[in-house]
Protein backbone atom coordinates (compact mmCIF):
# COMPACT_ATOMS: atom_id res chain seq x y z
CA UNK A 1 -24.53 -13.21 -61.30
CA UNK A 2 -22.92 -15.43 -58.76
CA UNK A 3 -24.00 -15.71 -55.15
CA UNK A 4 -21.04 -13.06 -53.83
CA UNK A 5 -22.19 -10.72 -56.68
CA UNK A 6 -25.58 -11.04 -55.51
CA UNK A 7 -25.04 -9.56 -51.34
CA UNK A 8 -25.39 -5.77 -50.93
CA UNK A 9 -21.93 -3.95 -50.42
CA UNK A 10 -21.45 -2.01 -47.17
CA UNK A 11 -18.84 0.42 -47.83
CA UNK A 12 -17.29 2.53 -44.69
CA UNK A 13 -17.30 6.21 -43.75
CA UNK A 14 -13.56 6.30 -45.80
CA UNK A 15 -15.28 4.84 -49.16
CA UNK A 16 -13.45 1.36 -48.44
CA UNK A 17 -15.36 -1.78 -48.87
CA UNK A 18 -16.27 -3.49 -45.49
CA UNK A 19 -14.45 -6.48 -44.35
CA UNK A 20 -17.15 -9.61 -44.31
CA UNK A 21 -17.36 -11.76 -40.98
CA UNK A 22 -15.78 -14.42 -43.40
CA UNK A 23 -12.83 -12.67 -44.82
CA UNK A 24 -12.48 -11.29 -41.18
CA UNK A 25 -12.02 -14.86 -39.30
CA UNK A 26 -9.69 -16.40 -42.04
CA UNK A 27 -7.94 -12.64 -41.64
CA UNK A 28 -4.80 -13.52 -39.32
CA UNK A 29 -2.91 -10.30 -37.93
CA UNK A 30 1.29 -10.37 -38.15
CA UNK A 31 4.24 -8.45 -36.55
CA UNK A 32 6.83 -6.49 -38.14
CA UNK A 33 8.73 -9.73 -38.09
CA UNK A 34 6.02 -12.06 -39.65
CA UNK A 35 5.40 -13.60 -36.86
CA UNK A 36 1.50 -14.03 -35.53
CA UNK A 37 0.34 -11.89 -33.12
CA UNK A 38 -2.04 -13.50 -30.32
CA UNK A 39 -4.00 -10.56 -29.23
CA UNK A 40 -6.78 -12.21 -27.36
CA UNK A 41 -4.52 -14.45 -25.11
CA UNK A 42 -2.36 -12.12 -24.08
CA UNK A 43 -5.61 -9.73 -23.41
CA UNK A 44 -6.99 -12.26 -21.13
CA UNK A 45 -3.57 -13.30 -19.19
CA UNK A 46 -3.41 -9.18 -18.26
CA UNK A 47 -7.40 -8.98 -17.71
CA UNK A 48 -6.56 -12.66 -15.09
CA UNK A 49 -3.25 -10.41 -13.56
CA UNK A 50 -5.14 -7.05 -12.89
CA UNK A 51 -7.78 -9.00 -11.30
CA UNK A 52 -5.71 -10.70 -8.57
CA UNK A 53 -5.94 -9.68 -4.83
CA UNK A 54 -2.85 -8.08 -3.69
CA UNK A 55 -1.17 -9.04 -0.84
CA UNK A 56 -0.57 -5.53 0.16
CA UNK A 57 -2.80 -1.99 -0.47
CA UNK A 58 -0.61 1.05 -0.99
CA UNK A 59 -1.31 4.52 -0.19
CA UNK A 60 0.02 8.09 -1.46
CA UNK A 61 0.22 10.08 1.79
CA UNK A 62 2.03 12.87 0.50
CA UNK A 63 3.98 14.32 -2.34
CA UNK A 64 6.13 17.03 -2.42
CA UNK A 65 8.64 19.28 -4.83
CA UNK A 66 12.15 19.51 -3.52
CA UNK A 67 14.95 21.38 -4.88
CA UNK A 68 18.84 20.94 -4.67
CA UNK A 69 20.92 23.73 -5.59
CA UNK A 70 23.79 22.68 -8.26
CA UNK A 71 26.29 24.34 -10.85
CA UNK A 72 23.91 24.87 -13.33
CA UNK A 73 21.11 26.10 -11.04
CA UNK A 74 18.55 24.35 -9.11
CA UNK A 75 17.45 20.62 -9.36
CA UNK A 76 13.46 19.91 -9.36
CA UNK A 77 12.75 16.72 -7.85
CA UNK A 78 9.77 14.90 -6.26
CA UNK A 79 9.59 13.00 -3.21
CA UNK A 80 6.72 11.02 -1.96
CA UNK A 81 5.90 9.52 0.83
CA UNK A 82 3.91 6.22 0.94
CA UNK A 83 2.31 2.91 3.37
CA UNK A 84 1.46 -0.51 2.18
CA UNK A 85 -0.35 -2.85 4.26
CA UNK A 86 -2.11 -5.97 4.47
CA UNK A 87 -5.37 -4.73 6.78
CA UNK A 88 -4.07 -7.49 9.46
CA UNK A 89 -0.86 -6.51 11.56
CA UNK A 90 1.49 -5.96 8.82
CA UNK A 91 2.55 -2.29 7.61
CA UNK A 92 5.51 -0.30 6.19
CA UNK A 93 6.20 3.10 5.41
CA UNK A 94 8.77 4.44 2.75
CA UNK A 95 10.36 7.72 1.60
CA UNK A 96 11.94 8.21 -1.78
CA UNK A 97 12.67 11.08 -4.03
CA UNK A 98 12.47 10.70 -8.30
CA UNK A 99 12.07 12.95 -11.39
CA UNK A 100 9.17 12.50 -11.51
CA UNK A 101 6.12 11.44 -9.86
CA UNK A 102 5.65 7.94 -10.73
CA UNK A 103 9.21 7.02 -10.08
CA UNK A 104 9.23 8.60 -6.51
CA UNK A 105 5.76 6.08 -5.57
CA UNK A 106 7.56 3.44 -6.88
CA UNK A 107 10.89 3.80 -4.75
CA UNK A 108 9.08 4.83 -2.05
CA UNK A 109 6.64 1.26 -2.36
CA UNK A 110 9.80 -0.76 -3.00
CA UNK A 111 11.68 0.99 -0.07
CA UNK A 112 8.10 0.30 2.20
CA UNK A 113 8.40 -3.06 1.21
CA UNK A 114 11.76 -3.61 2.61
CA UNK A 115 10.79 -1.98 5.57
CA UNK A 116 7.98 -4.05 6.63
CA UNK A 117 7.07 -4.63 10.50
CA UNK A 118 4.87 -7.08 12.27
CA UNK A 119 3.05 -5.93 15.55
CA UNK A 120 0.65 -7.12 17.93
CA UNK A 121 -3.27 -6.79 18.66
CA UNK A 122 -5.46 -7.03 21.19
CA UNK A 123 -9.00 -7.81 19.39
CA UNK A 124 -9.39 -4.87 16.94
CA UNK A 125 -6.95 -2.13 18.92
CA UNK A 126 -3.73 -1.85 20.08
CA UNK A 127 -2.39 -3.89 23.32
CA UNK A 128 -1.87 -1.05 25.28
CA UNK A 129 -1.17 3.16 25.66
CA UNK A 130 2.41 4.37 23.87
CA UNK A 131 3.32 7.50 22.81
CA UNK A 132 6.21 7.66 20.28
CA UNK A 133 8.82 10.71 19.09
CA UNK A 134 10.52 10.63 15.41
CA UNK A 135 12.91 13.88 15.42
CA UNK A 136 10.47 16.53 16.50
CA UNK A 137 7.36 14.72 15.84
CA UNK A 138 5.45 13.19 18.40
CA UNK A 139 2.81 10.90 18.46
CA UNK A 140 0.40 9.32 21.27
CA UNK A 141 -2.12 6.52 20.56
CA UNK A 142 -4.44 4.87 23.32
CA UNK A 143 -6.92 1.83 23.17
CA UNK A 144 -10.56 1.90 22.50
CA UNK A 145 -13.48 0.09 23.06
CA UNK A 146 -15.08 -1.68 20.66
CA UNK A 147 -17.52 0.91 18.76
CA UNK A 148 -15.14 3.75 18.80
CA UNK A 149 -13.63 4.24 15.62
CA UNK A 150 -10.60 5.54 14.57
CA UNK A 151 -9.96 9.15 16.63
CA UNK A 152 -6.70 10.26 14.64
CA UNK A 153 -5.03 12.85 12.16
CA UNK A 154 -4.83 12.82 8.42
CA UNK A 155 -1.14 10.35 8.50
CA UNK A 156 -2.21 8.56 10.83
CA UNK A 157 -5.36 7.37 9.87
CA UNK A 158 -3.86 6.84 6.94
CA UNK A 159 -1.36 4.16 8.05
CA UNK A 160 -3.98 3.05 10.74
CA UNK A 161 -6.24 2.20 7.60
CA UNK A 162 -4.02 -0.18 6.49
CA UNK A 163 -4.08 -2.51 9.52
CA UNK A 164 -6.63 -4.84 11.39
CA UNK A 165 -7.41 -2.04 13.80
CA UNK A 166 -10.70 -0.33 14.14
CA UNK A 167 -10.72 0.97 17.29
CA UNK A 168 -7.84 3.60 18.27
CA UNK A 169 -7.65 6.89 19.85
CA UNK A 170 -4.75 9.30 18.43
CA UNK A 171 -3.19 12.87 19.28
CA UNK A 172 -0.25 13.93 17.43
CA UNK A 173 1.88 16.72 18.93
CA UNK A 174 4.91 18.72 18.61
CA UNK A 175 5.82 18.54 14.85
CA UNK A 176 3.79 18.60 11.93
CA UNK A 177 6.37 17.27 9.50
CA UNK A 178 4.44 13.96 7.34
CA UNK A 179 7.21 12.02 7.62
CA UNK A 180 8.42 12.11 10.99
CA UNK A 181 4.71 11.32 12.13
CA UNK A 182 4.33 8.48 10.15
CA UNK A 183 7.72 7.00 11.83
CA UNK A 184 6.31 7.42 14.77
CA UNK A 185 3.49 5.84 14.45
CA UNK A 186 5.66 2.73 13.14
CA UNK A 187 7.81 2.76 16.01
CA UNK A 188 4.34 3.34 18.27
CA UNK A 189 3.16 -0.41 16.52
CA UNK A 190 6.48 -1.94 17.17
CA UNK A 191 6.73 -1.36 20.81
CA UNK A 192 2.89 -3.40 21.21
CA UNK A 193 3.50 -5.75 23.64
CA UNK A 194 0.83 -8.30 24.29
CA UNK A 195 -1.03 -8.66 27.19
CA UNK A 196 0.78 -12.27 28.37
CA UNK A 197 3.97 -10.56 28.37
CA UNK A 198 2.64 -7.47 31.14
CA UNK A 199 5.22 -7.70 34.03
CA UNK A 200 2.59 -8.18 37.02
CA UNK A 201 0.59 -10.60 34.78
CA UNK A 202 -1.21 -13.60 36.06
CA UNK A 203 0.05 -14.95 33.58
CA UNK A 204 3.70 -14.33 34.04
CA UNK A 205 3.29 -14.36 37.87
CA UNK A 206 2.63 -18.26 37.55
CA UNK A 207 6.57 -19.05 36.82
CA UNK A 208 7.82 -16.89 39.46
CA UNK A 209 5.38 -18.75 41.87
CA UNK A 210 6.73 -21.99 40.94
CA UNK A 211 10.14 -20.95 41.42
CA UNK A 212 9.26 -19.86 45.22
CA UNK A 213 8.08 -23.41 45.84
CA UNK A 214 11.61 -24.60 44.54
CA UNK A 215 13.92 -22.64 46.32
CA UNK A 216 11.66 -23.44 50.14
């Protein structure tokens, strides 16, 4: 008997014979077209691409089922509502309806995207008190010392998540409506004004000074 004859068998739960480590390794695996498939590289490359940071963290805020009333009957459609960030002083918010659920995120991420705004900080809070209306929502959001938290509503927590801030006291009134509160609080972060730029400043008292000395 010859040295392959001689090793035990190990057949499977299907009554096959067992593949050996050495048949296995020589064993190359082949697409419809021929061609050879390259499992393990192409494994790793999407293991090294899920395990990038991303620039920006989304959030779901809300999802709801509209309707639109046509020929035929009604129309079910989704439309979600949703913030990216970068947990510094970038944030967007988007709205956009789909079939289905995954399609509205993902038109409502692209359309957050494009919507991006840039505001500015004072430490870990906002520069200063504003208080913001989108249709019939209305939104007011003050400073806070260091220590405090975040003092705010389910959407706006939300989007305050996103940014550097850490320290912000919220009250939303009039309208409950998701979306209208969440513009708000946008257009609340785009009207930060810093501190150097306060009419009545030191800061920007020190020009006007100068130009007293000029005109005497």
């Amino acid at each position: 008997m010859t040295e392959a004859e001689k090793q035990p068998k190990v057949i499977n739960k299907s009554g096959t014979l067992k593949m050996t480590d050495e048949v296995a390794a020589t064993r190359e695996q082949r697409d419809i077209g021929g061609r050879r498939m390259n499992r393990r590289n192409n494994r790793r490359d999407r293991n090294k691409a899920d395990l990038a940071p991303k620039e920006f963290d989304e959030v779901t805020i809300n999802i709801d089922r509209v309707s639109r009333t046509v020929a035929g009957g009604r129309r079910m459609r989704f439309k979600a509502l949703v913030a990216i960030g970068n947990h510094k002083n970038k944030v967007g918010v988007g709205v956009a309806k789909g079939n289905d659920v995954t399609s509205a995120v993902q038109k409502a991420t692209t359309r957050a995207k494009k919507n991006l705004i840039t505001f500015n900080m004072d430490g870990e809070t906002i520069c200063h008190e504003v208080e913001t209306k989108a249709t019939g929502a209305n939104v007011l959001m003050k400073p806070a010392a260091p220590g405090t938290g975040i003092i705010a509503g389910g959407v706006v927590r939300s989007i305050i998540g996103l940014t550097g801030i850490k320290n912000l006291i919220s009250k939303s009134l009039g309208s409950t409506n998701k979306s209208n509160i969440a513009y708000a609080v946008i257009e609340g972060l785009r009207q930060q004004v810093p501190k150097t730029e306060w009419e009545g400043s030191k800061k920007a008292e020190k020009p006007a000074k100068a130009d007293k000395k000029e005109t005497k």
